[in-house]
N, C-alpha and C. Protein backbone atom coordinates (compact mmCIF):
# COMPACT_ATOMS: atom_id res chain seq x y z
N UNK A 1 48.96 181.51 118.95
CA UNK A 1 48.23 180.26 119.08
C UNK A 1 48.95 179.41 120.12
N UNK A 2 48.23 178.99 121.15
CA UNK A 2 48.79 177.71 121.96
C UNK A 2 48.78 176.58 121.97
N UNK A 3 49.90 175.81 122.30
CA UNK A 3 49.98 174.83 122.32
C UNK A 3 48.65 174.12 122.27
N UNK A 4 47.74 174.14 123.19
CA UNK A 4 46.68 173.26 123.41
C UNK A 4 45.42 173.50 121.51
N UNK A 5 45.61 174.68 121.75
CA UNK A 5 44.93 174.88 119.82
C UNK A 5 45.40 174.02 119.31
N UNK A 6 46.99 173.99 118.55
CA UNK A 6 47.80 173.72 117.76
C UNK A 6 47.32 172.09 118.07
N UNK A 7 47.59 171.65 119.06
CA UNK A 7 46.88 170.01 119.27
C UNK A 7 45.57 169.60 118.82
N UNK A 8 44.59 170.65 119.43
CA UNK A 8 43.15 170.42 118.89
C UNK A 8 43.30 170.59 116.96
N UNK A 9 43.94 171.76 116.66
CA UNK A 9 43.49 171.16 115.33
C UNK A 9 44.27 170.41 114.73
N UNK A 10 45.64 169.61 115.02
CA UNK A 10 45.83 168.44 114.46
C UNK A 10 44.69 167.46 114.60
N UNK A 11 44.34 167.26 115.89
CA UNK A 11 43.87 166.36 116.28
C UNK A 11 42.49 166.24 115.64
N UNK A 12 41.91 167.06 115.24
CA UNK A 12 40.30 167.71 114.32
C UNK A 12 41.23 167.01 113.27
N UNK A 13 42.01 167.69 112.31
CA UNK A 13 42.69 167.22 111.10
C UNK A 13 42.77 165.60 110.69
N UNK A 14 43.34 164.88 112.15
CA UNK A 14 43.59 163.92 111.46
C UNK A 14 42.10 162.75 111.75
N UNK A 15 41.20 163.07 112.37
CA UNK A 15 39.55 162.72 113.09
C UNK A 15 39.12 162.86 111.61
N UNK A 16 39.35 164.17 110.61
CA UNK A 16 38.61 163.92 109.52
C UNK A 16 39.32 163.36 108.80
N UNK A 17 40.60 163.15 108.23
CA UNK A 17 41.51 162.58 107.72
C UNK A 17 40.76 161.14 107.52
N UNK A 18 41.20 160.72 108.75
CA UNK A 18 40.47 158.96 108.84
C UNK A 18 39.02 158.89 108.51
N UNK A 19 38.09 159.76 108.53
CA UNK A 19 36.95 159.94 108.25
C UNK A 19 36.74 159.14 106.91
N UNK A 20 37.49 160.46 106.26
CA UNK A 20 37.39 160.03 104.52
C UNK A 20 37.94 158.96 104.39
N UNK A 21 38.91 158.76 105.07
CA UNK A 21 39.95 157.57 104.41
C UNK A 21 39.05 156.26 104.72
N UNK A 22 37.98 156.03 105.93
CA UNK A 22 37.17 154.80 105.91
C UNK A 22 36.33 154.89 104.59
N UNK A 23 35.33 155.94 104.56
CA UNK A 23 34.70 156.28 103.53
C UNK A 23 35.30 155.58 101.91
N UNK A 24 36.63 155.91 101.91
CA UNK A 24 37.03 155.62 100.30
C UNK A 24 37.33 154.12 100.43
N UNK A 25 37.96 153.60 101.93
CA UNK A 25 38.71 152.36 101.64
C UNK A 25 37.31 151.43 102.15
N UNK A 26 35.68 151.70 101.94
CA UNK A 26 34.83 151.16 102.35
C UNK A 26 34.20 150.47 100.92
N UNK A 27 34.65 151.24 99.85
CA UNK A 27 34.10 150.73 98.70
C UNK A 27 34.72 150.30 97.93
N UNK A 28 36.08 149.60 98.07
CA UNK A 28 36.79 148.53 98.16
C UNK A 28 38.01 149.21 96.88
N UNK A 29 38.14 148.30 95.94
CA UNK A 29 39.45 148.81 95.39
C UNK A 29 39.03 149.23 93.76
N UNK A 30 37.72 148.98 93.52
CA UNK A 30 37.80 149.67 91.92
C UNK A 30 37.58 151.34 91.36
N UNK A 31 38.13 151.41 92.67
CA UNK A 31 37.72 153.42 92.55
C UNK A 31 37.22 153.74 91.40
N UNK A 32 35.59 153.71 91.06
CA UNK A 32 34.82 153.63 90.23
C UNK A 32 33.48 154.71 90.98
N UNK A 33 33.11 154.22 91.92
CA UNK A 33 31.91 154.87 92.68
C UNK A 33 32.38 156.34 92.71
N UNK A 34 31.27 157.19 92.94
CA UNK A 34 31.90 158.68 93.17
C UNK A 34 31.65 159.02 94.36
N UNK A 35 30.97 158.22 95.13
CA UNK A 35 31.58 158.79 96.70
C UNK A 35 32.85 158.31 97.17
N UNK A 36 33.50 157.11 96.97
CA UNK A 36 34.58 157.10 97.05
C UNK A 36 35.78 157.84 96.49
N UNK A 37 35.90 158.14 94.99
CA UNK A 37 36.74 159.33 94.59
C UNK A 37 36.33 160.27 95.33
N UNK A 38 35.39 160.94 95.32
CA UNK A 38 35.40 162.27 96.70
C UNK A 38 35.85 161.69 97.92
N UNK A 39 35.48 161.13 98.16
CA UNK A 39 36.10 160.87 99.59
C UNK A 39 37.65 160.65 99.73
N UNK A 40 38.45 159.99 98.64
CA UNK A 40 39.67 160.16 98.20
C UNK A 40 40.39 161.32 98.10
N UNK A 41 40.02 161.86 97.17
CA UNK A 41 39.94 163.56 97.10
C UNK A 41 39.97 164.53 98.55
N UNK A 42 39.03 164.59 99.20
CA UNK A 42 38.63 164.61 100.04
C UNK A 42 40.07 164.49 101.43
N UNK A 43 40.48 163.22 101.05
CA UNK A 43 41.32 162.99 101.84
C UNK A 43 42.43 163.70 101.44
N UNK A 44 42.78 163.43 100.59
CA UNK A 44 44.32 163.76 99.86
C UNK A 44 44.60 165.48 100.56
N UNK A 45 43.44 166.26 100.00
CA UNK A 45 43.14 167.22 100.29
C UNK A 45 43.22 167.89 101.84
N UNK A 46 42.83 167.13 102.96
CA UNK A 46 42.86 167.43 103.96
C UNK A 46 44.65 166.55 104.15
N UNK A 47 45.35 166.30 103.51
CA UNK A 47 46.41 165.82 104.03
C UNK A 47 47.19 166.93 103.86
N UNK A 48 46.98 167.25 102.66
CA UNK A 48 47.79 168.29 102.26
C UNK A 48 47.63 170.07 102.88
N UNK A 49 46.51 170.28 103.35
CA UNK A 49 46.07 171.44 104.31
C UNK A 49 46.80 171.13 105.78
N UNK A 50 46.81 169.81 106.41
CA UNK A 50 47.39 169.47 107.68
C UNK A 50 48.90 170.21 107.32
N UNK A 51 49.81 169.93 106.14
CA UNK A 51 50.87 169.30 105.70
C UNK A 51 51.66 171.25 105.94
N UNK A 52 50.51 172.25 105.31
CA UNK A 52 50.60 173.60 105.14
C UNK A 52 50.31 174.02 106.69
N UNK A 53 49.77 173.41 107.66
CA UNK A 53 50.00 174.18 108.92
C UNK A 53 50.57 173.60 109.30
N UNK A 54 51.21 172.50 109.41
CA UNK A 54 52.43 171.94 110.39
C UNK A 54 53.51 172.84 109.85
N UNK A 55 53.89 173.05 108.65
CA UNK A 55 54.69 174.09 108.20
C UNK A 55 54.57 175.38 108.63
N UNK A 56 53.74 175.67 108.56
CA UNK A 56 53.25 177.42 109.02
C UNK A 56 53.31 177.40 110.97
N UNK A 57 52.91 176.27 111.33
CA UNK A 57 53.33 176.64 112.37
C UNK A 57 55.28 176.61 113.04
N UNK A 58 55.34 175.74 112.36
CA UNK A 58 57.06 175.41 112.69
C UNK A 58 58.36 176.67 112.02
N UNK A 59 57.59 177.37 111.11
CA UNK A 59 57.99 178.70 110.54
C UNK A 59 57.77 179.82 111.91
N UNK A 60 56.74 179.75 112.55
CA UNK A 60 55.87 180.57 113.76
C UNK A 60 56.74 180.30 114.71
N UNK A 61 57.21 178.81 115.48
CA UNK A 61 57.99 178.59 116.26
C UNK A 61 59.06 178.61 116.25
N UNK A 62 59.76 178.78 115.08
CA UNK A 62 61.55 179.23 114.99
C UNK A 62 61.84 177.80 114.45
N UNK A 63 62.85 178.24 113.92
CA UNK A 63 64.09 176.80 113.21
C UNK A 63 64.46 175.93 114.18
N UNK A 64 64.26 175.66 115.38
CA UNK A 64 64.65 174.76 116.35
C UNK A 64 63.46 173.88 117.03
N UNK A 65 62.43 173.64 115.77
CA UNK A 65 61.45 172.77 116.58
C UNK A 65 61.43 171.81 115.13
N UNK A 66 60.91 170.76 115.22
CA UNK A 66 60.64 169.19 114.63
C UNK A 66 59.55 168.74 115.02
N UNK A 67 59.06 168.25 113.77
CA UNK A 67 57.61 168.05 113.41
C UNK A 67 57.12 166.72 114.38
């Protein structure tokens, strides 16, 4: 994978990231609605998938690179 991938899909990652995160922080603070818990969800979820390829790739590039 090259460099220029590895950018595009952070960069996809964190485009939907903020997606959800307007979505949940749009229906204010009684996290009650259920498009906002999904969209919460939602988020958490895509944080934590980003979180598994920044890892997987820095495993790919050797012990001498930083996130």
């Amino acid at each position: 994978m090259t460099t220029e991938v590895y950018e595009h899909i952070l960069a996809e990652a964190n485009r939907q990231i903020a997606a959800y995160h307007k979505v949940a922080t749009d229906y204010g603070t009684n996290n009650t609605d259920p498009h906002q818990t999904y969209a919460m969800g939602q988020e958490d979820g895509a944080h934590a998938i980003l979180f598994i390829i920044k890892q997987a790739m820095k495993k790919a590039a050797g012990m001498h690179t930083n996130d």
